[in-house]
N, C-alpha and C. Protein backbone atom coordinates (compact mmCIF):
# COMPACT_ATOMS: atom_id res chain seq x y z
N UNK A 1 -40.38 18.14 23.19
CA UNK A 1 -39.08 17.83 22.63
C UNK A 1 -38.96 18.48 21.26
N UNK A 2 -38.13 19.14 21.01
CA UNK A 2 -37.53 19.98 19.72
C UNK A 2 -37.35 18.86 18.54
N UNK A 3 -36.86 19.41 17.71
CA UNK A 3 -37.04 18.84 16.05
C UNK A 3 -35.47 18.50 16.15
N UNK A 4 -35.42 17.46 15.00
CA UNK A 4 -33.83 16.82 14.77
C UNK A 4 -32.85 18.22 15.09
N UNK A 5 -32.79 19.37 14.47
CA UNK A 5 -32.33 20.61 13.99
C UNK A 5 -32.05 21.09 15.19
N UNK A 6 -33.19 21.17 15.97
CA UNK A 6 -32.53 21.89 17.04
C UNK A 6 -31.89 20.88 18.15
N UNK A 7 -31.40 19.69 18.39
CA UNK A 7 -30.66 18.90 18.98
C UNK A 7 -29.78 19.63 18.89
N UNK A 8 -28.51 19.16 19.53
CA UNK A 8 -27.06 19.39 19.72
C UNK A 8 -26.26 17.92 19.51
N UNK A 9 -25.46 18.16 18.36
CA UNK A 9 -24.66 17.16 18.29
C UNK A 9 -23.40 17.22 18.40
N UNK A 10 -22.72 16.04 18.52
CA UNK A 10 -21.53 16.29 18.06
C UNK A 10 -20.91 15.50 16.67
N UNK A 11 -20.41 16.97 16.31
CA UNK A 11 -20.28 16.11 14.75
C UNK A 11 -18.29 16.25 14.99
N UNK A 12 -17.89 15.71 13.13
CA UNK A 12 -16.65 15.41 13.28
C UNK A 12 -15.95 15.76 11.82
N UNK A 13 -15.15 17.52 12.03
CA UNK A 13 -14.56 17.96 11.38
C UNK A 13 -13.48 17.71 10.94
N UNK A 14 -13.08 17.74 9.75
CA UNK A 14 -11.73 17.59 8.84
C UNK A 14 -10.68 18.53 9.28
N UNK A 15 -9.47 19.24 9.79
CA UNK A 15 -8.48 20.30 8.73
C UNK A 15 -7.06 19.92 8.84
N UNK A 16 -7.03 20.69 8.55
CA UNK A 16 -5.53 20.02 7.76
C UNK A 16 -4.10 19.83 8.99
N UNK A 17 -3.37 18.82 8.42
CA UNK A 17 -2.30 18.73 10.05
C UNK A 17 -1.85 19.38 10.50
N UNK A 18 -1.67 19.21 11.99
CA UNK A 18 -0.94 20.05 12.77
C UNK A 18 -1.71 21.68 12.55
N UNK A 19 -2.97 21.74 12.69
CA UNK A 19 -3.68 23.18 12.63
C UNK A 19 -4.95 22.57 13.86
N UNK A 20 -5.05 21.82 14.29
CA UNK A 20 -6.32 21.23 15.25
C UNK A 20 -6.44 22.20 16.43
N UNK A 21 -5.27 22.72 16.88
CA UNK A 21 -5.64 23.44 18.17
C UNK A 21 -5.36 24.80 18.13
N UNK A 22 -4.98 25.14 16.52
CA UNK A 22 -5.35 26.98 15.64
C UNK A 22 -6.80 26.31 15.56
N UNK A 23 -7.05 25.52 15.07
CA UNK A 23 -8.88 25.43 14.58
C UNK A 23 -9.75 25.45 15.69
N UNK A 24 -9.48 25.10 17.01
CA UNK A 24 -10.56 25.90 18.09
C UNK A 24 -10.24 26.91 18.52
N UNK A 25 -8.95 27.78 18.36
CA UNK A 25 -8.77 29.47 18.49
C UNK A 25 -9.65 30.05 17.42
N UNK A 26 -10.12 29.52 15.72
CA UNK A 26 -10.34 30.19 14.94
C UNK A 26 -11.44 29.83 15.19
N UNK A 27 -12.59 28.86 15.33
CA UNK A 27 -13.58 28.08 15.50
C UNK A 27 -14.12 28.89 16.73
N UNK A 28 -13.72 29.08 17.89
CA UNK A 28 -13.78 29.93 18.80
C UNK A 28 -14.42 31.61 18.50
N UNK A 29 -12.98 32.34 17.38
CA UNK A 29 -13.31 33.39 17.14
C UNK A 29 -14.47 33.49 16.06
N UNK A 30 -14.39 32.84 15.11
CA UNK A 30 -15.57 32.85 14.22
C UNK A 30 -17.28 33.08 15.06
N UNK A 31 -17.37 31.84 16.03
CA UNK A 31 -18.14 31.96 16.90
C UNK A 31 -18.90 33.06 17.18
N UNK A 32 -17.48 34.40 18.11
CA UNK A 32 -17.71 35.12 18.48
C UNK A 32 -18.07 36.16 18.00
N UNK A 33 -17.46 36.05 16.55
CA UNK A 33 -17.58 37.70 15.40
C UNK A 33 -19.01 37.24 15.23
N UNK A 34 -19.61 36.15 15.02
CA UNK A 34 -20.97 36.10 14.52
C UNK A 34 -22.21 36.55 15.49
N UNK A 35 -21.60 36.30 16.64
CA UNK A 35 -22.67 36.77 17.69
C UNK A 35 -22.34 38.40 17.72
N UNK A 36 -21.31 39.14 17.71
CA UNK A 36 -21.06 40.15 17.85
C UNK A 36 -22.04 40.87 16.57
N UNK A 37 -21.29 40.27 15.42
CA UNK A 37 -22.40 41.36 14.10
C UNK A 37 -24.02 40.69 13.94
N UNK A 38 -24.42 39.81 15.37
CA UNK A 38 -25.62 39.45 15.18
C UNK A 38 -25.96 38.27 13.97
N UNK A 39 -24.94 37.87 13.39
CA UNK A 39 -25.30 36.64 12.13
C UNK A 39 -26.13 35.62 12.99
N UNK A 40 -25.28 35.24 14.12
CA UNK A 40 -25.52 34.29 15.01
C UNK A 40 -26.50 34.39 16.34
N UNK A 41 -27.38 33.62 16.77
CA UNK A 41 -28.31 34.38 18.12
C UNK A 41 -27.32 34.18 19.32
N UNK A 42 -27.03 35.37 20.22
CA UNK A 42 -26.42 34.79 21.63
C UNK A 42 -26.39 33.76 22.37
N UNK A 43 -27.70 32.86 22.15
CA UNK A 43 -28.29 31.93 22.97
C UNK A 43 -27.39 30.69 22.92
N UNK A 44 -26.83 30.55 21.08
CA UNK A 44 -26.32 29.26 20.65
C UNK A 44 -25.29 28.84 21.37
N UNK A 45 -24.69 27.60 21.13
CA UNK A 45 -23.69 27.08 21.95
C UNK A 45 -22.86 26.22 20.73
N UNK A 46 -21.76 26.53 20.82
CA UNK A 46 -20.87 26.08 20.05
C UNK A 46 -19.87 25.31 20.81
N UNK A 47 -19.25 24.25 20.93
CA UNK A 47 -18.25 23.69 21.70
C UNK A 47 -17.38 23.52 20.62
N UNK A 48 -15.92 23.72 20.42
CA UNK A 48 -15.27 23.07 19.80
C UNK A 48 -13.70 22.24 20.83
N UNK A 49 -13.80 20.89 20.38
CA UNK A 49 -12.43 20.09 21.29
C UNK A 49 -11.66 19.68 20.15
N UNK A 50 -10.54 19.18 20.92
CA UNK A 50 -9.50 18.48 20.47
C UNK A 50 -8.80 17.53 21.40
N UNK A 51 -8.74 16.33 21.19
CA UNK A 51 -8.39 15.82 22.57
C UNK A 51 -6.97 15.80 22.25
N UNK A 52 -6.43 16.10 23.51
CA UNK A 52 -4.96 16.31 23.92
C UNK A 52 -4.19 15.83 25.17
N UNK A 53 -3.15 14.97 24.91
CA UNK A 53 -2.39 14.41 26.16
C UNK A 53 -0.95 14.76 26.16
N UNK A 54 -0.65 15.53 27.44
CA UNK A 54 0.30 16.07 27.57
C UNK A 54 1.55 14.37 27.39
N UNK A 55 2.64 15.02 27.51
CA UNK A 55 3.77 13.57 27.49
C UNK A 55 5.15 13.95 27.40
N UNK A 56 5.95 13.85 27.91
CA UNK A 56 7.71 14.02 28.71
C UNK A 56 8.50 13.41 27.20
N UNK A 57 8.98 13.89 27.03
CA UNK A 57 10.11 13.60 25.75
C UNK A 57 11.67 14.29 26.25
N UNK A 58 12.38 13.12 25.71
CA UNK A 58 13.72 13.80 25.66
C UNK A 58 14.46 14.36 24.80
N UNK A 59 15.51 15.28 25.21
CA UNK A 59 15.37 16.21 23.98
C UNK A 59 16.98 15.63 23.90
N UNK A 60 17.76 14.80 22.76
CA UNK A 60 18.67 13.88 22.82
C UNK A 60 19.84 14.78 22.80
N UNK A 61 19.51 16.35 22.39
CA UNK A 61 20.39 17.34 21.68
C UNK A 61 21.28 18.19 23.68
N UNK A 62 20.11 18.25 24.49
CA UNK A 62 20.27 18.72 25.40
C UNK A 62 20.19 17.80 27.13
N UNK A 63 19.24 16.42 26.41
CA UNK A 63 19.50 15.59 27.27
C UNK A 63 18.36 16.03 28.46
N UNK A 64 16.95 16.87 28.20
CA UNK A 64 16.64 17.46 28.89
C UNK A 64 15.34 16.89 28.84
N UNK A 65 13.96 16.72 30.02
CA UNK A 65 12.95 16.36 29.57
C UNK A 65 12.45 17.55 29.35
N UNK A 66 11.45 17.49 28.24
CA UNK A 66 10.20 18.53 27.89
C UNK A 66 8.94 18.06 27.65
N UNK A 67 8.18 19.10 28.63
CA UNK A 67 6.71 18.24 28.53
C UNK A 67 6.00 18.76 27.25
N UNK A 68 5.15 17.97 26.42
CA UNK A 68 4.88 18.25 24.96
C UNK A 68 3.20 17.89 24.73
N UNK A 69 2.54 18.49 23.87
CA UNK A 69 1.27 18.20 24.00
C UNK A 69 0.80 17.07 22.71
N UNK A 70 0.38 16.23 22.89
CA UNK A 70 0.37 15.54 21.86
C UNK A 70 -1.43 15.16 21.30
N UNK A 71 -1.65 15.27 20.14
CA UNK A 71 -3.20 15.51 19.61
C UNK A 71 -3.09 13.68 19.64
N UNK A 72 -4.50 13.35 20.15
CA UNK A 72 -4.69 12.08 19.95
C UNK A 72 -4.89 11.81 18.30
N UNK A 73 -6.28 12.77 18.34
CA UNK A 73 -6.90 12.27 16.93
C UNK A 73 -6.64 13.23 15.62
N UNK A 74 -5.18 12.63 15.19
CA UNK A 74 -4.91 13.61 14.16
C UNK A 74 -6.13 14.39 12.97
N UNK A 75 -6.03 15.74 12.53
CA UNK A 75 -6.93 16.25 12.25
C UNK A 75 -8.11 16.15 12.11
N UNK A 76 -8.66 15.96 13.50
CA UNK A 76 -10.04 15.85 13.53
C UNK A 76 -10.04 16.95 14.60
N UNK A 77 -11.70 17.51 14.38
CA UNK A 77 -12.14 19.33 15.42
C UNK A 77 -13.73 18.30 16.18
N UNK A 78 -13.46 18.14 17.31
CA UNK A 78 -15.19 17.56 17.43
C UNK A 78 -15.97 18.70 17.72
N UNK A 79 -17.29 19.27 16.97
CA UNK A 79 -17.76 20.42 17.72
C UNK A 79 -19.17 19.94 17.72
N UNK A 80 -19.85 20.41 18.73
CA UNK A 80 -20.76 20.23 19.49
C UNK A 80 -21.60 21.27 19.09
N UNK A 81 -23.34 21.32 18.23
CA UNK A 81 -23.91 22.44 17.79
C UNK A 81 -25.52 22.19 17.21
N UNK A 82 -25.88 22.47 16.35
CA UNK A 82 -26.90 22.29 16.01
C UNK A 82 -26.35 21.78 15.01
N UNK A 83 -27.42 21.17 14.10
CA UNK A 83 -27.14 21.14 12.60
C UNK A 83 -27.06 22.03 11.82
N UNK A 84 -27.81 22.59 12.04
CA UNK A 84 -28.28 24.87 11.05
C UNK A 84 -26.82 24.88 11.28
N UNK A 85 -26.50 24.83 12.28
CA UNK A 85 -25.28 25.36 12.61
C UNK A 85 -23.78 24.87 12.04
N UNK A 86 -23.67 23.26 12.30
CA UNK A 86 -22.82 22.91 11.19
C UNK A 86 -22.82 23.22 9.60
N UNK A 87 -24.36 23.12 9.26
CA UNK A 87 -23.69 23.74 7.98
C UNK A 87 -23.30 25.07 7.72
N UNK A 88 -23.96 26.14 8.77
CA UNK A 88 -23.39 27.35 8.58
C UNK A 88 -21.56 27.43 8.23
N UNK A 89 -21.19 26.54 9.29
CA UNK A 89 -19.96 26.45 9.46
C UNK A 89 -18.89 25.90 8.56
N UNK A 90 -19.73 24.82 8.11
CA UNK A 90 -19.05 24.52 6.95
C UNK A 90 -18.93 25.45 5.53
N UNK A 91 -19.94 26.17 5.65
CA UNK A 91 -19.95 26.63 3.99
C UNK A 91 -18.90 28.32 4.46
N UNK A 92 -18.77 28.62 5.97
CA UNK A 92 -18.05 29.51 5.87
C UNK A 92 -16.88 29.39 6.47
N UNK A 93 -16.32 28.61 7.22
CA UNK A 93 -14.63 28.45 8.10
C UNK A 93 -14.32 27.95 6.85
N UNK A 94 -13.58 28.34 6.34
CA UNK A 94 -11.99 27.99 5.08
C UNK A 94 -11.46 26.97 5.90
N UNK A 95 -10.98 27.24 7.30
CA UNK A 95 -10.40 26.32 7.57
C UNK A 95 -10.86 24.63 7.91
N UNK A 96 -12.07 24.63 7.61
CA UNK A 96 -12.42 23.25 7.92
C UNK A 96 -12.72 22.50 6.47
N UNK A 97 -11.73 21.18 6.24
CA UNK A 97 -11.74 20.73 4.92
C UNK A 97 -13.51 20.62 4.79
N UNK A 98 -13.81 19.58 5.41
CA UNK A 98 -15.20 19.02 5.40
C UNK A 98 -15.36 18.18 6.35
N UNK A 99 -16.75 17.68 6.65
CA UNK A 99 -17.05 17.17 7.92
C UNK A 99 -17.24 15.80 7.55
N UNK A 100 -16.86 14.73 8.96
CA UNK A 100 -17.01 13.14 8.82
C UNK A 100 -18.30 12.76 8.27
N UNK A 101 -18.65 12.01 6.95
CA UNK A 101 -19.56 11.03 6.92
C UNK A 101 -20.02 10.03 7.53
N UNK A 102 -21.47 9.64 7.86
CA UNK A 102 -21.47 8.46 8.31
C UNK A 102 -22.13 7.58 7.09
N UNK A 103 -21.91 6.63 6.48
CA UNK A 103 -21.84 5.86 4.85
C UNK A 103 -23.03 4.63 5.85
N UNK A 104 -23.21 4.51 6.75
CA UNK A 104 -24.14 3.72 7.20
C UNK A 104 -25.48 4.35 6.81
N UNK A 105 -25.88 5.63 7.42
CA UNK A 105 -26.95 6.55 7.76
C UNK A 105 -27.33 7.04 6.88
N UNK A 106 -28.29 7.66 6.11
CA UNK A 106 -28.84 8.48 5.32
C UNK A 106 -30.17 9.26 5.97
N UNK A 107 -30.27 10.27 5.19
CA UNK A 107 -31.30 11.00 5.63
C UNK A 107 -32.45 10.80 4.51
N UNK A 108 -33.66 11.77 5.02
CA UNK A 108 -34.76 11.86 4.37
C UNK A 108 -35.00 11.36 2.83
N UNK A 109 -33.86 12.27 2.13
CA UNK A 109 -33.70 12.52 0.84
C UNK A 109 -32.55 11.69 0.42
N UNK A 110 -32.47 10.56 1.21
CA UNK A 110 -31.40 9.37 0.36
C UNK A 110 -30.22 9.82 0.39
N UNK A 111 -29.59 10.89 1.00
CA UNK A 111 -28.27 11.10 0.52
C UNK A 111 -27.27 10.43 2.21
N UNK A 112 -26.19 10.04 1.93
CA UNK A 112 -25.61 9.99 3.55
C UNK A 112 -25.67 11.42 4.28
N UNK A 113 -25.42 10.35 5.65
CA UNK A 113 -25.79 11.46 6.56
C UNK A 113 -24.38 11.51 7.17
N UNK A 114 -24.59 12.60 8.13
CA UNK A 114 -22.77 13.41 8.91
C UNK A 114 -22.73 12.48 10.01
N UNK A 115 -21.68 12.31 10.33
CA UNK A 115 -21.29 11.69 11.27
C UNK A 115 -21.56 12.16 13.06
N UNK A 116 -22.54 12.00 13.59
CA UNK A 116 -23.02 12.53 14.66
C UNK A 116 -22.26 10.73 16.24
N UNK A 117 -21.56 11.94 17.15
CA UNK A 117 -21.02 10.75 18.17
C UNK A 117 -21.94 11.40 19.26
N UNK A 118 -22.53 10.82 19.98
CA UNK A 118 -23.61 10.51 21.08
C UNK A 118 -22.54 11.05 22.10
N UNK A 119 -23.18 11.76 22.95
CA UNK A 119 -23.14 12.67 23.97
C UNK A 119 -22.17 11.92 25.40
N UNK A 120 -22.81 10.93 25.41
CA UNK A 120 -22.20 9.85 26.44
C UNK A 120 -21.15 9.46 26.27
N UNK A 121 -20.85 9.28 24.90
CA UNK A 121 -19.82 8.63 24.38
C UNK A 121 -18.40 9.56 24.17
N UNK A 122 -18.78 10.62 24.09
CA UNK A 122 -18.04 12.20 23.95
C UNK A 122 -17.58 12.12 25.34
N UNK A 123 -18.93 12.39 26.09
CA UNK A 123 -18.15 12.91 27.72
C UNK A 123 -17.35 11.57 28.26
N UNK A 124 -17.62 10.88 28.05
CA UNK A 124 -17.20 9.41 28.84
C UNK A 124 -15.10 9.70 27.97
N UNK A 125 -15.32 10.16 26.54
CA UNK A 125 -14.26 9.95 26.26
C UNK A 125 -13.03 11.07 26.62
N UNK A 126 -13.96 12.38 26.85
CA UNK A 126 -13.43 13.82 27.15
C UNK A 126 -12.66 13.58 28.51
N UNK A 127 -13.66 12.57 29.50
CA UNK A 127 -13.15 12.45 31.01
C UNK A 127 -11.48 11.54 30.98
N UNK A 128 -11.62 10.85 29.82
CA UNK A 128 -10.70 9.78 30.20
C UNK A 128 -9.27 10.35 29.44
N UNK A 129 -9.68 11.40 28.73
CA UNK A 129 -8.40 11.95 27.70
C UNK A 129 -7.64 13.26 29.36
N UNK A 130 -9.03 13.71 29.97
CA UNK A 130 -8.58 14.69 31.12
C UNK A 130 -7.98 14.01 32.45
N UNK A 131 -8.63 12.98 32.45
CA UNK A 131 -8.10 12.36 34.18
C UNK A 131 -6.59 11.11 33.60
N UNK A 132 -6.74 10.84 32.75
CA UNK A 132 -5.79 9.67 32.04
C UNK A 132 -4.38 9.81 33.00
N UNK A 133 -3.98 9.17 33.54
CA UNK A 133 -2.63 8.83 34.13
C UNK A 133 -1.64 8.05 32.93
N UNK A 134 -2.52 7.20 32.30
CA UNK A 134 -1.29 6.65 31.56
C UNK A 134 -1.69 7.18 29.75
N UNK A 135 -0.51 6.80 29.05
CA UNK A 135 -0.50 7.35 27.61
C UNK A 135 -1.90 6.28 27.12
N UNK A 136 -2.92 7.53 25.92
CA UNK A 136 -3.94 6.92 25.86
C UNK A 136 -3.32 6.84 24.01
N UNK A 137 -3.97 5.90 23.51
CA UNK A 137 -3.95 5.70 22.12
C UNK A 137 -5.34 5.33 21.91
N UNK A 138 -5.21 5.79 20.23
CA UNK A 138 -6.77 5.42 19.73
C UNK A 138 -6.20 4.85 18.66
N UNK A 139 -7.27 3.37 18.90
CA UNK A 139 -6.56 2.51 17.93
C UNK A 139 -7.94 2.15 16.35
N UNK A 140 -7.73 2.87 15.40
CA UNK A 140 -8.63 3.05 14.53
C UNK A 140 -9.17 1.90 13.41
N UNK A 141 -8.42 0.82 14.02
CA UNK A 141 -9.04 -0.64 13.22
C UNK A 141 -10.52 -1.20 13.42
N UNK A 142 -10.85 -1.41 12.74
CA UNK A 142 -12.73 -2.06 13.02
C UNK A 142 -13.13 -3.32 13.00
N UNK A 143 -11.59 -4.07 13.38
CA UNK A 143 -11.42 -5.38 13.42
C UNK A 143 -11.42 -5.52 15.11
N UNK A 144 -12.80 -6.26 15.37
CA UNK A 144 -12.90 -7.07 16.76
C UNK A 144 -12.72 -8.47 17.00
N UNK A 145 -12.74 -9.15 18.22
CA UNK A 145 -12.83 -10.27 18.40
C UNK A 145 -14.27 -10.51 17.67
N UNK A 146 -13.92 -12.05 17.30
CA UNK A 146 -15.09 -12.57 16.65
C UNK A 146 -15.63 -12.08 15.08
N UNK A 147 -14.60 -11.12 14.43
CA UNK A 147 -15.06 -10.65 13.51
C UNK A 147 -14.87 -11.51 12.25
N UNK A 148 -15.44 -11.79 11.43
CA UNK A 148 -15.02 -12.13 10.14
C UNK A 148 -13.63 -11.54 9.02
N UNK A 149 -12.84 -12.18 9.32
CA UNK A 149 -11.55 -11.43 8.29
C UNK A 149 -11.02 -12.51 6.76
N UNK A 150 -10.25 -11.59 6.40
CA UNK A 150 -9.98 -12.01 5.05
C UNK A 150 -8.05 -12.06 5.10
N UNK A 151 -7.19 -12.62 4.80
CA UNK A 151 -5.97 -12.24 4.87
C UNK A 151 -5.86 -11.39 3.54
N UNK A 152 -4.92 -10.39 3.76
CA UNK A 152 -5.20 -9.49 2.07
C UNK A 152 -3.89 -9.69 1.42
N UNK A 153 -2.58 -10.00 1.81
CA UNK A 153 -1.26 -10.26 0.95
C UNK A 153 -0.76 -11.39 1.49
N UNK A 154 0.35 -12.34 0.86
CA UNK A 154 0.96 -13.31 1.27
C UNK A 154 0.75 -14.90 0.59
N UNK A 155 1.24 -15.65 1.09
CA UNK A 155 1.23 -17.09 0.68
C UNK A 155 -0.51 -17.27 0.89
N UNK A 156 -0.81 -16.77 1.96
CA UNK A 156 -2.21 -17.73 2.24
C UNK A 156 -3.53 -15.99 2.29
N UNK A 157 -3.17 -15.35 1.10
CA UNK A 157 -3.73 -14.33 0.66
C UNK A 157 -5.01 -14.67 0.62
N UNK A 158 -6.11 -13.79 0.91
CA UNK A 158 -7.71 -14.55 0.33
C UNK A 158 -8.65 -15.41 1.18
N UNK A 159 -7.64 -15.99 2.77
CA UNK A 159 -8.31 -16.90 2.93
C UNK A 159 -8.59 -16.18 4.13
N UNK A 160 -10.44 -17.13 4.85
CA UNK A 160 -10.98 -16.18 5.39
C UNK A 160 -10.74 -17.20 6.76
N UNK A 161 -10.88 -16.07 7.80
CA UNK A 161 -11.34 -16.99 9.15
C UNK A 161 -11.94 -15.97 10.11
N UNK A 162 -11.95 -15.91 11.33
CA UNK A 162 -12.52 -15.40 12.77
C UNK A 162 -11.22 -14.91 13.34
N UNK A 163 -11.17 -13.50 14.26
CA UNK A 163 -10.15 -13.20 15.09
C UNK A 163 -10.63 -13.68 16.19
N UNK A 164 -9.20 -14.23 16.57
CA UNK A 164 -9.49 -13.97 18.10
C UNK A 164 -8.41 -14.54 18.99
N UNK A 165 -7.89 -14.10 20.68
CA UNK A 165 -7.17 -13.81 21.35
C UNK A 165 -6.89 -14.96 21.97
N UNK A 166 -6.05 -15.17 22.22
CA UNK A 166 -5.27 -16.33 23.17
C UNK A 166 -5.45 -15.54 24.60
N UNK A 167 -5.26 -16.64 25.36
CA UNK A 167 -4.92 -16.03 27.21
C UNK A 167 -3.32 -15.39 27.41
N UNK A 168 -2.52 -15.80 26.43
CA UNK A 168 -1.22 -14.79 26.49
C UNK A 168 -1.43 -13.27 25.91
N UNK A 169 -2.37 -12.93 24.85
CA UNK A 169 -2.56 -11.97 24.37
C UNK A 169 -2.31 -12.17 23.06
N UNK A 170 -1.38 -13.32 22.13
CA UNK A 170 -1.76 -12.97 21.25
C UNK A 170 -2.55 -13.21 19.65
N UNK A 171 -3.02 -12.35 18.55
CA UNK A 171 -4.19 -12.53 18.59
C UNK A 171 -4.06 -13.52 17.12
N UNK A 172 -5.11 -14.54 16.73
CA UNK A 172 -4.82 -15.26 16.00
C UNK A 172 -6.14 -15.07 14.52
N UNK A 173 -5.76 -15.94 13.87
CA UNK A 173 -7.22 -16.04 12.66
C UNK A 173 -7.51 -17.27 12.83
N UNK A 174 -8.32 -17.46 13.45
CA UNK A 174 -9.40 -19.35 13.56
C UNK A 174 -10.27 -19.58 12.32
N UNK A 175 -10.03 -20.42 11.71
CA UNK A 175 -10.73 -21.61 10.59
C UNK A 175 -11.56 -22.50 11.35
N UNK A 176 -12.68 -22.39 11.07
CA UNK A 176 -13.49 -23.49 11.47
C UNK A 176 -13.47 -24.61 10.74
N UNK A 177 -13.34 -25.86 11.42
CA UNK A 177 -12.84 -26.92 10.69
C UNK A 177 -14.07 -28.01 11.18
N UNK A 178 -15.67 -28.35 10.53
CA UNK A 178 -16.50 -28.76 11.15
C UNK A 178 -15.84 -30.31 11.63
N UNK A 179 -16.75 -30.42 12.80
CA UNK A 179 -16.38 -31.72 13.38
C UNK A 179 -14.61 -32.00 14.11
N UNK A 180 -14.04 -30.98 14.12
CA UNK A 180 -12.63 -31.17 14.55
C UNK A 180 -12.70 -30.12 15.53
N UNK A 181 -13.19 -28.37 14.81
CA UNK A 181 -13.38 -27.43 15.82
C UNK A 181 -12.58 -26.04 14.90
N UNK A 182 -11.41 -25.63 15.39
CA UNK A 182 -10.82 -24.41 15.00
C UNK A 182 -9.76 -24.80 15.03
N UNK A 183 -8.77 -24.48 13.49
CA UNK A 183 -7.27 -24.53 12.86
C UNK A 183 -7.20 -22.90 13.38
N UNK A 184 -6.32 -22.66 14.14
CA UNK A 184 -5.86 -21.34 14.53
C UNK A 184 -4.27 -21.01 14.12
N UNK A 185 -3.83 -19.41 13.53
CA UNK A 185 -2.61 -19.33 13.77
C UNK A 185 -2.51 -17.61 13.89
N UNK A 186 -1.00 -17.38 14.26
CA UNK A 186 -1.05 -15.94 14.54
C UNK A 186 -0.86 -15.60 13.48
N UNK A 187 -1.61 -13.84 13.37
CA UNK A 187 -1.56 -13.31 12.27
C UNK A 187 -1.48 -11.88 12.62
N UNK A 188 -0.90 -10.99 11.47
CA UNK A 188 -0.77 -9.45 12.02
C UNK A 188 -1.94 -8.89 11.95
N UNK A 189 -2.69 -7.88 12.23
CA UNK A 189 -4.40 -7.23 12.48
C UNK A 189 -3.63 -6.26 10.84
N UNK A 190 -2.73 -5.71 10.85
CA UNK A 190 -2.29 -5.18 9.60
C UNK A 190 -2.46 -5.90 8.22
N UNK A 191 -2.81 -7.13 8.26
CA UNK A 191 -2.65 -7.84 6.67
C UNK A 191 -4.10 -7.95 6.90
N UNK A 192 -5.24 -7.76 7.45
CA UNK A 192 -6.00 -8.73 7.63
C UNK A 192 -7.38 -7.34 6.96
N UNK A 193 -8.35 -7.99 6.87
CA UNK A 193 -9.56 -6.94 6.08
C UNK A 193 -11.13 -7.65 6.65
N UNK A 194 -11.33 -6.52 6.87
CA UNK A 194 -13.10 -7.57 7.46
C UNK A 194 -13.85 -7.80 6.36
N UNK A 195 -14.46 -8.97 6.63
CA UNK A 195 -15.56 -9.77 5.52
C UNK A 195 -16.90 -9.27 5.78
N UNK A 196 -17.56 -8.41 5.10
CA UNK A 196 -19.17 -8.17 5.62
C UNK A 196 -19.87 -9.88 4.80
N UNK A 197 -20.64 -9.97 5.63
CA UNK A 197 -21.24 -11.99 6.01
C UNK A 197 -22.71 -11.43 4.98
């Protein structure tokens, strides 16, 4: 088994809006000029995605449908590579602001480490953005059931409880109230902030 370095990851690039699907034409060509003047070895493998779901809009002016491509994950490039290789990439595509942190992880030398998404988790998500019948959303809150929250504005600002879902769907903040059980009420996932315990 090879060294961290030579793995293949997938990491998670910055650029700027509405340029995500110029950035795997350029990401693409960069690629290719490097293998061509030899910077790069033939062997390497570069993937760059963007997940994309087509979707029918009406056009109110003409009354007409048009099918339209719509980027799930606004400016983000996922590319798939070595590490040598991401940083090559970073210190030379202009077009890539900078790459995702992960603020959990650190490496060797104490500093954080890049944001690397597991292989399974990529393809499992690549399949479902390609076969998808219905409109997919990615919903970027890190608030789960059972999580610890905080309310952050309002009359009852500050105060903490537990999310979680009713059998109608919708979703509430529970107070544990010992010996009685749980004071529950609905609340928006928008006002609300997780408590690290």
């Amino acid at each position: 088994m090879g060294t961290q370095d030579d793995q293949l990851y997938w990491f998670v690039a910055i650029v700027t809006p509405n340029t995500e699907m110029k950035a795997v034409e350029r990401m693409d060509d960069l690629i290719d000029y490097w293998k061509d003047k030899e910077i790069m070895d033939q062997t390497e493998t570069v993937t760059a995605y963007v997940p994309i779901q087509k979707e029918v809009r009406y056009r109110p002016s003409t009354r007409k449908r048009v099918e339209v491509e719509k980027v799930l994950s606004p400016c983000y490039l996922f590319l798939r590579c070595r590490n040598a290789v991401r940083y090559k990439i970073a210190c030379e595509a202009k077009f890539i602001l900078h790459f995702l942190m992960n603020r959990a992880s650190q490496t060797e030398s104490g500093k954080n480490d890049f944001a690397r998404i597991p292989d399974g988790q990529m393809e499992s998500f690549m399949r479902m953005v390609g076969d998808a019948e219905n409109e997919i959303t990615i919903d970027p809150s890190r608030i789960h059931l059972g999580d610890k929250v905080r309310i952050k504005t309002g009359r009852l600002g500050g105060l903490e409880g537990y999310i979680c879902r009713e059998p109608d769907g919708r979703t509430q903040i529970a107070l544990r109230v010992d010996f009685l059980g749980y004071a529950k009420m609905e609340c928006s996932i928008d006002n609300l902030e997780l408590v690290k315990e």
